[in-house]
Structures are given as structure tokens and as C-alpha cells.
PDB file of N, CA and C in Angstrom:
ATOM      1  N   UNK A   1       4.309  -7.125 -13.770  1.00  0.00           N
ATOM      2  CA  UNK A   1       5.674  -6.837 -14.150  1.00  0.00           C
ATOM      3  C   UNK A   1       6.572  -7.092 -12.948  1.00  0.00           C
ATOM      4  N   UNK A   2       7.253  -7.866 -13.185  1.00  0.00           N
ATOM      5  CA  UNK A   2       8.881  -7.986 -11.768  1.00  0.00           C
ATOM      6  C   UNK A   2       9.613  -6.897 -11.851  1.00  0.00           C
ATOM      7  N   UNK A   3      10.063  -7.302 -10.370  1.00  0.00           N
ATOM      8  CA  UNK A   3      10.999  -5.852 -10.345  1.00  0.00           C
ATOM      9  C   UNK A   3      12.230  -6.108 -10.385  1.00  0.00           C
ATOM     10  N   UNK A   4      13.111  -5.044 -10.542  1.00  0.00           N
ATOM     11  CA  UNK A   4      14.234  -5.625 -10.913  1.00  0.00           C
ATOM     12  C   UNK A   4      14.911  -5.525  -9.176  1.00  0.00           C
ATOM     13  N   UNK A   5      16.060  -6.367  -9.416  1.00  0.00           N
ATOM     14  CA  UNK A   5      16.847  -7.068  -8.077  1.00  0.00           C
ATOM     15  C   UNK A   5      17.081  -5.760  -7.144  1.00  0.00           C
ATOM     16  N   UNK A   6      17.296  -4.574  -7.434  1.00  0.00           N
ATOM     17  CA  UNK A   6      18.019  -3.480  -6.970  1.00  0.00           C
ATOM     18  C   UNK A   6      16.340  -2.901  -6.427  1.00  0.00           C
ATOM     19  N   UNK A   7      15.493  -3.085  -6.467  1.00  0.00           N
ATOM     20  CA  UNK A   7      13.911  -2.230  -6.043  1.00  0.00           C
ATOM     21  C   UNK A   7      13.643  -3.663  -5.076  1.00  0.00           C
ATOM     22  N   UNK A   8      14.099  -4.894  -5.617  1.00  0.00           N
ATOM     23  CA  UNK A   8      13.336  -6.005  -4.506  1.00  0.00           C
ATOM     24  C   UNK A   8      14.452  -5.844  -3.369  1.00  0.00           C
ATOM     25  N   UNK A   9      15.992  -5.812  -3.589  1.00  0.00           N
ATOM     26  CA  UNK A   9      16.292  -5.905  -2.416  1.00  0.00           C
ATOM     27  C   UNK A   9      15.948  -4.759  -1.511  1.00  0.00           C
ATOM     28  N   UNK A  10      15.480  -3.242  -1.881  1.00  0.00           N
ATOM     29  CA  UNK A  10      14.880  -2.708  -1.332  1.00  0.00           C
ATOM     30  C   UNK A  10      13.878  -2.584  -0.459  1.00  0.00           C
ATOM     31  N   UNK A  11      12.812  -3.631  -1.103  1.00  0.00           N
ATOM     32  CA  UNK A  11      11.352  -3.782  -0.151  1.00  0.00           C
ATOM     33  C   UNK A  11      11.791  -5.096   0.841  1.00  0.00           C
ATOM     34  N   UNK A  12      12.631  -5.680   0.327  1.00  0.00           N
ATOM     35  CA  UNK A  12      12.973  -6.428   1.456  1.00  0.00           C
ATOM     36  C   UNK A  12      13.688  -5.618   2.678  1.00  0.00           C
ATOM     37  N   UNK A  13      14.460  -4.339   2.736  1.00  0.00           N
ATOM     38  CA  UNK A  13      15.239  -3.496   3.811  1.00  0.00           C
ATOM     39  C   UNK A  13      14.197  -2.881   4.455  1.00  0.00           C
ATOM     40  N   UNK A  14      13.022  -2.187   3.433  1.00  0.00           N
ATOM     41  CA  UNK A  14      11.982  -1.764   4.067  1.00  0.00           C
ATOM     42  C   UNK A  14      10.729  -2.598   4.408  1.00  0.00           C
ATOM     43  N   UNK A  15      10.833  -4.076   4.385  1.00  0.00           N
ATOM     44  CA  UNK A  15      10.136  -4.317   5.516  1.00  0.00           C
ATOM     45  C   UNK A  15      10.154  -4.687   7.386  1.00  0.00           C
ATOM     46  N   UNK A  16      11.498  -4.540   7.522  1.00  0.00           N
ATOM     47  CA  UNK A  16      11.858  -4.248   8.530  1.00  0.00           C
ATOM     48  C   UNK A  16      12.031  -2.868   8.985  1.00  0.00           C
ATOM     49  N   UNK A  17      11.475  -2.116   8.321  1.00  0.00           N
ATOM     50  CA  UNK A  17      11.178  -0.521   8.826  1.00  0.00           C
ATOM     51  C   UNK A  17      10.008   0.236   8.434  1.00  0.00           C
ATOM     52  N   UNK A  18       9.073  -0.754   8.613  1.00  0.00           N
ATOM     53  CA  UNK A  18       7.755  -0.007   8.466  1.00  0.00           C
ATOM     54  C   UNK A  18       7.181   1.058   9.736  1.00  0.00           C
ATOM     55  N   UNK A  19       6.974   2.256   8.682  1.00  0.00           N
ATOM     56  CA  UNK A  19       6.109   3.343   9.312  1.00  0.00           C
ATOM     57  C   UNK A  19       5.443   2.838  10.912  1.00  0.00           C
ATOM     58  N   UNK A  20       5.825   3.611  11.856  1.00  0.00           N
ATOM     59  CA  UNK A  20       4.070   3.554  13.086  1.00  0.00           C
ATOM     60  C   UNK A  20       2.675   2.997  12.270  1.00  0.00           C
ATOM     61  N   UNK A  21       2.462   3.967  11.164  1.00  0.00           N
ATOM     62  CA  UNK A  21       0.957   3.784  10.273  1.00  0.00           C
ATOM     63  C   UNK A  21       0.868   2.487   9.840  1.00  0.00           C
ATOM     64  N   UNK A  22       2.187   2.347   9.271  1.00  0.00           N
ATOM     65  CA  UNK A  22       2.073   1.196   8.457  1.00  0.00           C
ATOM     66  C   UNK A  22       2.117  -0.160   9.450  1.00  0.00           C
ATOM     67  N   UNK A  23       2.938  -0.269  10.030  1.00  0.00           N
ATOM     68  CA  UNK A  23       2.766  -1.205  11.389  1.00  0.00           C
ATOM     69  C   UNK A  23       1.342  -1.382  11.902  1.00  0.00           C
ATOM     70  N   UNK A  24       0.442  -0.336  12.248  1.00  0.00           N
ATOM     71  CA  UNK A  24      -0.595  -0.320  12.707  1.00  0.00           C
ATOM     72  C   UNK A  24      -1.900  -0.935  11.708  1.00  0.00           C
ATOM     73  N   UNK A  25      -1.462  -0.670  10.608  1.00  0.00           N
ATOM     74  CA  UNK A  25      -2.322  -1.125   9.464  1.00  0.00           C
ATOM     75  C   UNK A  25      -2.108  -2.497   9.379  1.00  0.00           C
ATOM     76  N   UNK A  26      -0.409  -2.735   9.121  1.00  0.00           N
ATOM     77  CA  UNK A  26      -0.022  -3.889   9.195  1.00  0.00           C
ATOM     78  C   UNK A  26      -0.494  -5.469   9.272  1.00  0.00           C
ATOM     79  N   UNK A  27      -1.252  -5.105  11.647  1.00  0.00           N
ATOM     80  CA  UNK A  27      -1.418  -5.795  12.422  1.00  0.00           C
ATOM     81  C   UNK A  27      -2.919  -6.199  11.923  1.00  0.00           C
ATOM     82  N   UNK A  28      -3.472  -5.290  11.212  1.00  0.00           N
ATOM     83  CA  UNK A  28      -5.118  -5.811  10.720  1.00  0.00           C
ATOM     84  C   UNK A  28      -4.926  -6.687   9.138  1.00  0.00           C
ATOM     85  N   UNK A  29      -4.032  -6.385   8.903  1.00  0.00           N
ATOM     86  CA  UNK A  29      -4.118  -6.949   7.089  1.00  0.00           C
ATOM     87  C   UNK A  29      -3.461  -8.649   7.415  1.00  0.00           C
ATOM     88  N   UNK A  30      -2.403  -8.478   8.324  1.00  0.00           N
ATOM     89  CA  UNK A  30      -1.670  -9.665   8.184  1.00  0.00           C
ATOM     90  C   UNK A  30      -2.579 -11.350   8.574  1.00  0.00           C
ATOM     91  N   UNK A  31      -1.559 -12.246   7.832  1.00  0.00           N
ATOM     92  CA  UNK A  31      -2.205 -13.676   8.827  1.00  0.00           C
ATOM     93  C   UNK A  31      -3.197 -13.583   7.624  1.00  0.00           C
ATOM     94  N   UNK A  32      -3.672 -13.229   6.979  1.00  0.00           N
ATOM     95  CA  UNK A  32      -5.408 -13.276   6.193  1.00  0.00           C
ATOM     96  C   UNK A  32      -6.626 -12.651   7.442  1.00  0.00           C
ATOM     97  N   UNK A  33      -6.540 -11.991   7.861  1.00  0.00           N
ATOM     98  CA  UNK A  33      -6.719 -11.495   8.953  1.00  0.00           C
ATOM     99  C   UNK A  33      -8.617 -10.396   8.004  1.00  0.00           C
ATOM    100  N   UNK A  34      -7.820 -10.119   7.331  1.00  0.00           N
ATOM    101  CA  UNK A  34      -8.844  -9.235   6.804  1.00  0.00           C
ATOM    102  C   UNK A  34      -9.543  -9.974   5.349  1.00  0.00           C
ATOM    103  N   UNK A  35     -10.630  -9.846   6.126  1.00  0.00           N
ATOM    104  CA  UNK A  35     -11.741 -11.421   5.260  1.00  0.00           C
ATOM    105  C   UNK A  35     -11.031 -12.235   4.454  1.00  0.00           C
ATOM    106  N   UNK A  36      -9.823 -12.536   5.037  1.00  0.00           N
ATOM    107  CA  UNK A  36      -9.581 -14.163   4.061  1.00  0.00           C
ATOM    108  C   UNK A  36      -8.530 -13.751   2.911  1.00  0.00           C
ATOM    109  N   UNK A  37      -7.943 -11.984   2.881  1.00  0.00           N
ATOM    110  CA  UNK A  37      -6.972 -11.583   1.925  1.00  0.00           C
ATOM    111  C   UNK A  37      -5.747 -12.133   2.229  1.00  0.00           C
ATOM    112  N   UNK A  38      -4.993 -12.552   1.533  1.00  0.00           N
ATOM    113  CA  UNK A  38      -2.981 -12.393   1.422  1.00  0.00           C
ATOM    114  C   UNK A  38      -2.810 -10.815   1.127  1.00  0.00           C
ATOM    115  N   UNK A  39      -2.441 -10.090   1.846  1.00  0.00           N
ATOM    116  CA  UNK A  39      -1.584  -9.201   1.775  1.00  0.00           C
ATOM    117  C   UNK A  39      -0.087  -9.203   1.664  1.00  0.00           C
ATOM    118  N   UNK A  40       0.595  -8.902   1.052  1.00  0.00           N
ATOM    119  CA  UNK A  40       2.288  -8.641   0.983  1.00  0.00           C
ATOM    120  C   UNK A  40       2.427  -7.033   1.643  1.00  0.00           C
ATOM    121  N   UNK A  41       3.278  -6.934   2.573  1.00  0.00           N
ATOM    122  CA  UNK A  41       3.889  -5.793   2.991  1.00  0.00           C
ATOM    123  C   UNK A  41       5.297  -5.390   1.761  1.00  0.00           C
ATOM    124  N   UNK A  42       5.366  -4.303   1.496  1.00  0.00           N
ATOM    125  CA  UNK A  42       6.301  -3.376   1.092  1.00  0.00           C
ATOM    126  C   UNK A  42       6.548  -4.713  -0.338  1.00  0.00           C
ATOM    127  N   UNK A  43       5.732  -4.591  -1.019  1.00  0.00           N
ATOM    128  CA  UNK A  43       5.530  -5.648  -2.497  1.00  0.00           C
ATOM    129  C   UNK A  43       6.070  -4.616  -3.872  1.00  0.00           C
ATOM    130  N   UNK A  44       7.289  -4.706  -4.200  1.00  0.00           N
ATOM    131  CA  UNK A  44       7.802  -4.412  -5.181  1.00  0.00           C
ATOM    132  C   UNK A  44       6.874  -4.365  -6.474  1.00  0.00           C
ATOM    133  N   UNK A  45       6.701  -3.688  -7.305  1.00  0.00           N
ATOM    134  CA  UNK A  45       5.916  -3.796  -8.618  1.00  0.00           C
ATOM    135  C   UNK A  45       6.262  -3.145  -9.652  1.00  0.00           C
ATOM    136  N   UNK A  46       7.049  -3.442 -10.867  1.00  0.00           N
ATOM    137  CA  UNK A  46       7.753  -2.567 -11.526  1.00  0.00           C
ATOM    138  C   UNK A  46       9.364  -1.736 -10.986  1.00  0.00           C
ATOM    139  N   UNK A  47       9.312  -0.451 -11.154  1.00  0.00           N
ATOM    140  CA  UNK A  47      10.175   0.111 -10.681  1.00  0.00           C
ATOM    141  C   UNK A  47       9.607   0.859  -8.981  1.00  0.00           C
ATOM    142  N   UNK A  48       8.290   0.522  -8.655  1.00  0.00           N
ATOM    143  CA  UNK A  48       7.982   0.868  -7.356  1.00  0.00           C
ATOM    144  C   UNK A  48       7.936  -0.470  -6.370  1.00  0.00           C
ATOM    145  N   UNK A  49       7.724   0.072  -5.216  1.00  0.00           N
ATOM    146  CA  UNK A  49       7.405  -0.735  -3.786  1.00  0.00           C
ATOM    147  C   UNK A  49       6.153  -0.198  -3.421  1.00  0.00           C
ATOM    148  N   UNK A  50       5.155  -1.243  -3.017  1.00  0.00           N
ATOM    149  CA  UNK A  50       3.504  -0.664  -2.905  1.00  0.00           C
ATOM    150  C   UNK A  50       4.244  -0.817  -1.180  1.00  0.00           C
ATOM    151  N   UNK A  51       2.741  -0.302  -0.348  1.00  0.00           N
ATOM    152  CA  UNK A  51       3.064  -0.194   0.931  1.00  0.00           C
ATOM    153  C   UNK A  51       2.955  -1.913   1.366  1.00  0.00           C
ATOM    154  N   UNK A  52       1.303  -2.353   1.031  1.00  0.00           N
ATOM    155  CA  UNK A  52       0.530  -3.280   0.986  1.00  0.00           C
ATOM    156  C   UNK A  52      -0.323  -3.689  -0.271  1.00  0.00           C
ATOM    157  N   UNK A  53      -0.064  -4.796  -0.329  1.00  0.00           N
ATOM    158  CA  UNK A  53      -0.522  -5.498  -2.087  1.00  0.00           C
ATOM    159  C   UNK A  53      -1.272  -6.575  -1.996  1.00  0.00           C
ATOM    160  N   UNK A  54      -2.338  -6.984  -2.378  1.00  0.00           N
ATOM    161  CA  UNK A  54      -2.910  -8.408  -2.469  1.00  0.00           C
ATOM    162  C   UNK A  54      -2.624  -9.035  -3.744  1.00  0.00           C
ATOM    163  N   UNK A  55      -2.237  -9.321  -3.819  1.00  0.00           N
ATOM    164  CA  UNK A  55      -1.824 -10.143  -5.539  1.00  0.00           C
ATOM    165  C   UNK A  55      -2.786 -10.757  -6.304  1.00  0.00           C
ATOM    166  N   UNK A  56      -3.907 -11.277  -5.588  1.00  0.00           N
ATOM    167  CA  UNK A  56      -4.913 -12.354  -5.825  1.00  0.00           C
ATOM    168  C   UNK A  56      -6.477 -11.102  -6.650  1.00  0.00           C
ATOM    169  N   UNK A  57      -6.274 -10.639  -5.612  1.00  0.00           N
ATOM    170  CA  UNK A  57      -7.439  -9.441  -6.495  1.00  0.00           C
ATOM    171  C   UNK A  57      -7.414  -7.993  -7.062  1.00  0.00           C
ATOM    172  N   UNK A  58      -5.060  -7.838  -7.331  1.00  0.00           N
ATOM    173  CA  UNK A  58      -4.574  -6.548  -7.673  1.00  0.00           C
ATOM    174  C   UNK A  58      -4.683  -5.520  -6.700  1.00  0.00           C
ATOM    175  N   UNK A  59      -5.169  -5.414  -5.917  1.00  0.00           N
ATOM    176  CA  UNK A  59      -5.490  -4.010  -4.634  1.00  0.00           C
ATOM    177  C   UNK A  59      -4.218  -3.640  -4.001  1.00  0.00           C
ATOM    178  N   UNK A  60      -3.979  -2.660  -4.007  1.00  0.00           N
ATOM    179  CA  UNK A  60      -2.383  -1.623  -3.619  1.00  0.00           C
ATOM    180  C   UNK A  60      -3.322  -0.871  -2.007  1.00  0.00           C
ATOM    181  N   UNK A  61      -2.927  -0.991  -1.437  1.00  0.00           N
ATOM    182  CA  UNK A  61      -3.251  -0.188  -0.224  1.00  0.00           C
ATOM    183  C   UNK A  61      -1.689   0.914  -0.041  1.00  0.00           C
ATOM    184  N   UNK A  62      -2.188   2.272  -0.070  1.00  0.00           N
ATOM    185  CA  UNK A  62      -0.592   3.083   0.263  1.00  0.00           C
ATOM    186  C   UNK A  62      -1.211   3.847   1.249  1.00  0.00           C
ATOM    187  N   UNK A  63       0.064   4.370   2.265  1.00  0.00           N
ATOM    188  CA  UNK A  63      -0.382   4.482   3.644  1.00  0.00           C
ATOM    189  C   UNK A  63       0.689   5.978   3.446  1.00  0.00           C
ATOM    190  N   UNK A  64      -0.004   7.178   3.622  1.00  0.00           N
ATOM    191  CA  UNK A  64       0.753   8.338   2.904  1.00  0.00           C
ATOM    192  C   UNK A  64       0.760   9.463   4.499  1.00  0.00           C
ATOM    193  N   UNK A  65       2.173   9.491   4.223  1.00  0.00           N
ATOM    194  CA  UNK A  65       2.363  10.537   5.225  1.00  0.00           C
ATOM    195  C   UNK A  65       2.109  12.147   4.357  1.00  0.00           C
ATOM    196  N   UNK A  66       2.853  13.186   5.387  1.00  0.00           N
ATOM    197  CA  UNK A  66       2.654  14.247   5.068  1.00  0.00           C
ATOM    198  C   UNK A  66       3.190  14.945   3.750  1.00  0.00           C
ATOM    199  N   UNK A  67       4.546  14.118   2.847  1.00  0.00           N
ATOM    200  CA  UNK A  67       5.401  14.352   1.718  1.00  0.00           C
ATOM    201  C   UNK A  67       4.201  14.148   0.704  1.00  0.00           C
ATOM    202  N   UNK A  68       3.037  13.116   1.217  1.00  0.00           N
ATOM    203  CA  UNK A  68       2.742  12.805  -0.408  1.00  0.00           C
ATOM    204  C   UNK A  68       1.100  13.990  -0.443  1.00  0.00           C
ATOM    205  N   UNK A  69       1.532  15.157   0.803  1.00  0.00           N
ATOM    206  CA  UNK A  69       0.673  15.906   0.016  1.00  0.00           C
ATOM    207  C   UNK A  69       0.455  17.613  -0.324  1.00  0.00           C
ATOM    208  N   UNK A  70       1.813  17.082  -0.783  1.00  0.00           N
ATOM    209  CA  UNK A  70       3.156  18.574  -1.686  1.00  0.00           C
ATOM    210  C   UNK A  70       2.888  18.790  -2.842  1.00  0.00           C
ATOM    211  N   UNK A  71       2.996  19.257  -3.189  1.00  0.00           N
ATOM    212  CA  UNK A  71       3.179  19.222  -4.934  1.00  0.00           C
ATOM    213  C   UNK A  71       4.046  18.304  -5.170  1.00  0.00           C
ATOM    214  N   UNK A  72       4.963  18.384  -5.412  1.00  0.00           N
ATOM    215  CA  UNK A  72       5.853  17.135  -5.893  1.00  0.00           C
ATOM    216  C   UNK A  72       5.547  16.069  -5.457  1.00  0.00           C
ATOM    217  N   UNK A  73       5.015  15.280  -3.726  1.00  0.00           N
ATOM    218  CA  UNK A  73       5.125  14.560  -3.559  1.00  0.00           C
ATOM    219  C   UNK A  73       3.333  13.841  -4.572  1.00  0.00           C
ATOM    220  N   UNK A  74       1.847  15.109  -4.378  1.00  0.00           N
ATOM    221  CA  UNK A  74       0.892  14.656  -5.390  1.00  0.00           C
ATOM    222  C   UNK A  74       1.509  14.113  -7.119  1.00  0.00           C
ATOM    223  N   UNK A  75       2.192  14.781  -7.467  1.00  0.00           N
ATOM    224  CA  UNK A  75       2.402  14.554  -9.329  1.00  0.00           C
ATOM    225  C   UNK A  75       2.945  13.272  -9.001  1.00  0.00           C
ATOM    226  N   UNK A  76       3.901  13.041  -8.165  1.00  0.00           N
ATOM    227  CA  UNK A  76       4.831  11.656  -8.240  1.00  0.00           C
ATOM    228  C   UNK A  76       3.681  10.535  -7.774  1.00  0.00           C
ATOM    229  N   UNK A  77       2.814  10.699  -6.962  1.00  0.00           N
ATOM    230  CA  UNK A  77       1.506   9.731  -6.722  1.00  0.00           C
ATOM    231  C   UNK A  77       0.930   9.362  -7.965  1.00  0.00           C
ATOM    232  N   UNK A  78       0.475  10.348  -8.420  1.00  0.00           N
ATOM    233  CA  UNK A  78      -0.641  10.380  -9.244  1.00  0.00           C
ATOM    234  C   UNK A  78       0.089   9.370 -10.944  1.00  0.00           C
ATOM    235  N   UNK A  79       1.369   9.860 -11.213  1.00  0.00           N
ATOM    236  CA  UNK A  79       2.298   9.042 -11.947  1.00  0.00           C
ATOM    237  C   UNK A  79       2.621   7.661 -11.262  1.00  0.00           C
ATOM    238  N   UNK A  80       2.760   7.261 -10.437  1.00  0.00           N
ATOM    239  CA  UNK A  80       2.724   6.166 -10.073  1.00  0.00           C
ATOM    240  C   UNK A  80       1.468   5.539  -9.886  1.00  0.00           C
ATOM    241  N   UNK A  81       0.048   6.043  -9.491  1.00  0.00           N
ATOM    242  CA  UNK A  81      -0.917   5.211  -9.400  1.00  0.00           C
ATOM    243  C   UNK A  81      -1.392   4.924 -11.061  1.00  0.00           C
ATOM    244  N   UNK A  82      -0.841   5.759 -11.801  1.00  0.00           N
ATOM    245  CA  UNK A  82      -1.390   5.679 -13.174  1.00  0.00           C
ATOM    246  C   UNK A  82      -0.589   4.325 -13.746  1.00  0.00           C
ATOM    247  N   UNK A  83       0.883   4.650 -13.674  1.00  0.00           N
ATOM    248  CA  UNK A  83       1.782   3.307 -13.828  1.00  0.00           C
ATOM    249  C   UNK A  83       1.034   1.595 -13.508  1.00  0.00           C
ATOM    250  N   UNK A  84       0.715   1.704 -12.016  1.00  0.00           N
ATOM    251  CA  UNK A  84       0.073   0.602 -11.523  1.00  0.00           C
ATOM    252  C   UNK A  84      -1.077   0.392 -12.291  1.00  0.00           C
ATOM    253  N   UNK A  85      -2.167   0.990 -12.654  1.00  0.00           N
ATOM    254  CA  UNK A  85      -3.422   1.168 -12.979  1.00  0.00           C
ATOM    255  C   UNK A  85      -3.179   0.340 -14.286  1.00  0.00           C
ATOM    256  N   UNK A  86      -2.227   0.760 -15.126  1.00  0.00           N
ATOM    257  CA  UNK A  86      -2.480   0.297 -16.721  1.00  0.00           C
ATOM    258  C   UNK A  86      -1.617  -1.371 -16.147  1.00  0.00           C
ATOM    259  N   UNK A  87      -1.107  -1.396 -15.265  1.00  0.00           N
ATOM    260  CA  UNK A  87      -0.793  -2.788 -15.175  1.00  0.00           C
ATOM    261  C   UNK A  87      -2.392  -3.844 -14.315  1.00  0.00           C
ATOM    262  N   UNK A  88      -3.247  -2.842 -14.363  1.00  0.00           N
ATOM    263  CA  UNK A  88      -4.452  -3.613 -14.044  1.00  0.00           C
ATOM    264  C   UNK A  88      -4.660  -3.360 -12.419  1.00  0.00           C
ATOM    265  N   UNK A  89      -3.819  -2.640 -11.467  1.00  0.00           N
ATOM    266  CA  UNK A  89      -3.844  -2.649 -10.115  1.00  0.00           C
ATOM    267  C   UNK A  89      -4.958  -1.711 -10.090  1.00  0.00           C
ATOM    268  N   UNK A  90      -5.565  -1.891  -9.014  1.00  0.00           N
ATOM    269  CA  UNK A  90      -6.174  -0.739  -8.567  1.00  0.00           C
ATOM    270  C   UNK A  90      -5.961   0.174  -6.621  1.00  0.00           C
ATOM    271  N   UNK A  91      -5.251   1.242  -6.691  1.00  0.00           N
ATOM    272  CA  UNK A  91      -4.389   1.856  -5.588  1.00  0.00           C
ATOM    273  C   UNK A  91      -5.488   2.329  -4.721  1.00  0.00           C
ATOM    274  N   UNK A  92      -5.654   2.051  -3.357  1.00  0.00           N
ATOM    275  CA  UNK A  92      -6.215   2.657  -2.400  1.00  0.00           C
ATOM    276  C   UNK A  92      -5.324   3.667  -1.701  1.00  0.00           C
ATOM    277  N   UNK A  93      -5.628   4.917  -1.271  1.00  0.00           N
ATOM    278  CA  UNK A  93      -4.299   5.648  -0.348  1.00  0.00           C
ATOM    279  C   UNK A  93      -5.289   5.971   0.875  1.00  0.00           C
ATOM    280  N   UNK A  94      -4.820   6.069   1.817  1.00  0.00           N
ATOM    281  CA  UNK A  94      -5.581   6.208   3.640  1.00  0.00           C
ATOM    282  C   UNK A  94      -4.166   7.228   3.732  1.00  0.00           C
ATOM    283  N   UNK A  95      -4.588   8.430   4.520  1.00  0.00           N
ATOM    284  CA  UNK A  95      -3.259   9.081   4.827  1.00  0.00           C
ATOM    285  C   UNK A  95      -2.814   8.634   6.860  1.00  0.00           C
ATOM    286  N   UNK A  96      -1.635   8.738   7.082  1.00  0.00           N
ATOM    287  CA  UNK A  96      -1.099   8.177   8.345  1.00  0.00           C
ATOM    288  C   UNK A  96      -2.429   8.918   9.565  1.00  0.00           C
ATOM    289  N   UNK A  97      -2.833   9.557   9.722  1.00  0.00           N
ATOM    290  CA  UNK A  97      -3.565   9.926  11.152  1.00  0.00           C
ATOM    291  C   UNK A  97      -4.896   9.232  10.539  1.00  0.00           C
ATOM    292  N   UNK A  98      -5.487   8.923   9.169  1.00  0.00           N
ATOM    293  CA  UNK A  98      -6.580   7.987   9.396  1.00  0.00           C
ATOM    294  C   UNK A  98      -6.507   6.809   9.350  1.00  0.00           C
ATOM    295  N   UNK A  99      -4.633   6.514   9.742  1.00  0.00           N
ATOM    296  CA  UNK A  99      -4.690   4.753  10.021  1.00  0.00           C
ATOM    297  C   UNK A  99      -4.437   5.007  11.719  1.00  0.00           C
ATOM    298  N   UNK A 100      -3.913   6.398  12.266  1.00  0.00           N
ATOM    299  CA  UNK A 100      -3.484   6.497  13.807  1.00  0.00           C
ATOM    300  C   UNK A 100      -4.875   6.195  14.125  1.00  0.00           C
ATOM    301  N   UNK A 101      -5.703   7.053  14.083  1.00  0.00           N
ATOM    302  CA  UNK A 101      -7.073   7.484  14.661  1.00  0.00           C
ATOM    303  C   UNK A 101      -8.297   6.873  13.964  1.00  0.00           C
ATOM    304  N   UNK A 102      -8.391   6.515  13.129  1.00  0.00           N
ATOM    305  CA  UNK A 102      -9.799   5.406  12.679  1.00  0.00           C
ATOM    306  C   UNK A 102      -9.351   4.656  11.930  1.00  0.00           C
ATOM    307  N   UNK A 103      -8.383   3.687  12.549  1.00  0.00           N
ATOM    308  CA  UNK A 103      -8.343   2.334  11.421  1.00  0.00           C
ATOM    309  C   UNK A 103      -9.439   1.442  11.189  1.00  0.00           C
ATOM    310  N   UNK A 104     -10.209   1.682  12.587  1.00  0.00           N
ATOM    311  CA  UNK A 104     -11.555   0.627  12.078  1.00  0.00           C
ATOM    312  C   UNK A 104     -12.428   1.379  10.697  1.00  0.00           C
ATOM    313  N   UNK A 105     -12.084   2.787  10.631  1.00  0.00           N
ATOM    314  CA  UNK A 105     -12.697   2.893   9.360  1.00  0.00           C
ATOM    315  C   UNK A 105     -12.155   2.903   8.589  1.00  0.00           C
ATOM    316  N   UNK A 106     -11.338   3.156   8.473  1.00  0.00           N
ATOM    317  CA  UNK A 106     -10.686   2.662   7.137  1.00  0.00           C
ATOM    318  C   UNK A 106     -10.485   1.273   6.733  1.00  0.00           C
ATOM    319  N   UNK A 107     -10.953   0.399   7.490  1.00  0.00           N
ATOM    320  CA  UNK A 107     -10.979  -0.795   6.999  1.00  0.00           C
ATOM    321  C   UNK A 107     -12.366  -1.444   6.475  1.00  0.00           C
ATOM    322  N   UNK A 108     -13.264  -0.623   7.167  1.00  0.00           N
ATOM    323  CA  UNK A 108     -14.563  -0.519   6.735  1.00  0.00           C
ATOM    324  C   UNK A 108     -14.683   0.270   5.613  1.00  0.00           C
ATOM    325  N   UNK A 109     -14.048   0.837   4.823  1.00  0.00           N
ATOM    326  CA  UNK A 109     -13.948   1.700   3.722  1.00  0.00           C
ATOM    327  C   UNK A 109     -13.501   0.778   2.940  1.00  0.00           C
ATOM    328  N   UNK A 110     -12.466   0.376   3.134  1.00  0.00           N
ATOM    329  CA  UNK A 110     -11.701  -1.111   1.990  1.00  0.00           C
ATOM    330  C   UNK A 110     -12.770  -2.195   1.880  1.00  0.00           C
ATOM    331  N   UNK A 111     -12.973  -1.913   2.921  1.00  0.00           N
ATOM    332  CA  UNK A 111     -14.386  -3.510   2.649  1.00  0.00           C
ATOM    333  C   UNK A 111     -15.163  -3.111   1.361  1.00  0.00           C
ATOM    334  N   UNK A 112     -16.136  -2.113   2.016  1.00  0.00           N
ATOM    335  CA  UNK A 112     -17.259  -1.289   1.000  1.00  0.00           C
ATOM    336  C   UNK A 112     -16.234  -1.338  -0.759  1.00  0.00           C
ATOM    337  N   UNK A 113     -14.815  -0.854  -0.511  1.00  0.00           N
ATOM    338  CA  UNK A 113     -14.927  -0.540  -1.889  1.00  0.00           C
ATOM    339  C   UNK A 113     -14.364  -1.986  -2.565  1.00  0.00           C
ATOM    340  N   UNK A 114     -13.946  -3.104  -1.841  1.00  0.00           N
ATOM    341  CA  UNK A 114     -14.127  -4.212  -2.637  1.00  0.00           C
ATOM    342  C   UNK A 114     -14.697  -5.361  -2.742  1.00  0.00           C
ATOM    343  N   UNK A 115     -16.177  -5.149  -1.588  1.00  0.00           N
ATOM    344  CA  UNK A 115     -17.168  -5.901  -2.028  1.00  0.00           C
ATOM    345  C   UNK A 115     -17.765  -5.826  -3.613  1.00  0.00           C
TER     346      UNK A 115
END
């Protein structure tokens, strides 16, 4: 599903203001860097913006600070990964200190879950 003009010119503002986390994640996904994927940073989809998106094999990578683990900020996840899901995506979430402090595993985690 496209997004409409008012959510894309959005992910276009926020990709010049990506998170520390997300920056740091960033620097491993980009280039095809990570076995041979296209990643898109801050990839519009519907009425959302994923953090990181591969288009080619549907995979949402979201990089979640401390809001998304509130109550409000869980229900609004969980409604949005469901949204993505019936459009066929499938959402990974890593929260920000396990992209500060073990990004090598967490990238070793993405591997495992889409070999």
C-alpha cells in the first residue's frame, strides 16, 4: 500500500534525524552491507513510517525506545504491527540499548530469524 504525500514527506524529514540507535543500526544495514539486503531507512507504508524496511523480502526492522514500552505506546505497536502483518510484512523490534550495546547480536538474531 503507498503512502499518502503528507506521511512520505514525513519519512523523508525523518531521515535526516535518525535516532543515535537508529544511526548505529543504520551503519550495518546500509550499502547491502548486511548479506546482500536493500534496506530503506524511515520507509513509509500505509499511514505509518517503518524505522528500516527491505522491500524485496517484506522485513520491517523497528528500533524502539523507551515510549514504545508504556501502555499506550505497547497497544499502538501491537496495532500497527498487526496493520503491516495483513499487508504481508513481517516486523522485527530490537529496543535502543540492544542496538547501543549488542548490535552484533542483534544482527545475528535477524540473520537466524531470516535464514
Amino acid at each position: 500500500m503507498k503512502a499518502n504525500p503528507k506521511t512520505r514527506g514525513q519519512a523523508k524529514a525523518l531521515r535526516k534525524k535518525l535516532t543515535e540507535a537508529e544511526w548505529t543500526l543504520w551503519h550495518k544495514l546500509k550499502a547491502k552491507q548486511f548479506f546482500g539486503l536493500h534496506f530503506r531507512k524511515q520507509h513509509p507504508i500505509g499511514p505509518y513510517i517503518t524505522d528500516f524496511a527491505c522491500v524485496k523480502i517484506k522485513v520491517i526492522i523497528e528500533v524502539d525506545g523507551d515510549s514504545h514500552y508504556f501502555e499506550v505506546g505497547v497497544k499502538k505497536d501491537e496495532i500497527r504491527t498487526e496493520y503491516l502483518n495483513n499487508l504481508g510484512w513481517t516486523v522485527y523490534r530490537y529496543s535502543n540499548d540492544e542496538i547501543y550495546h549488542e548490535v552484533d547480536s542483534v544482527l545475528d538474531d535477524l540473520y537466524i530469524k531470516l535464514e
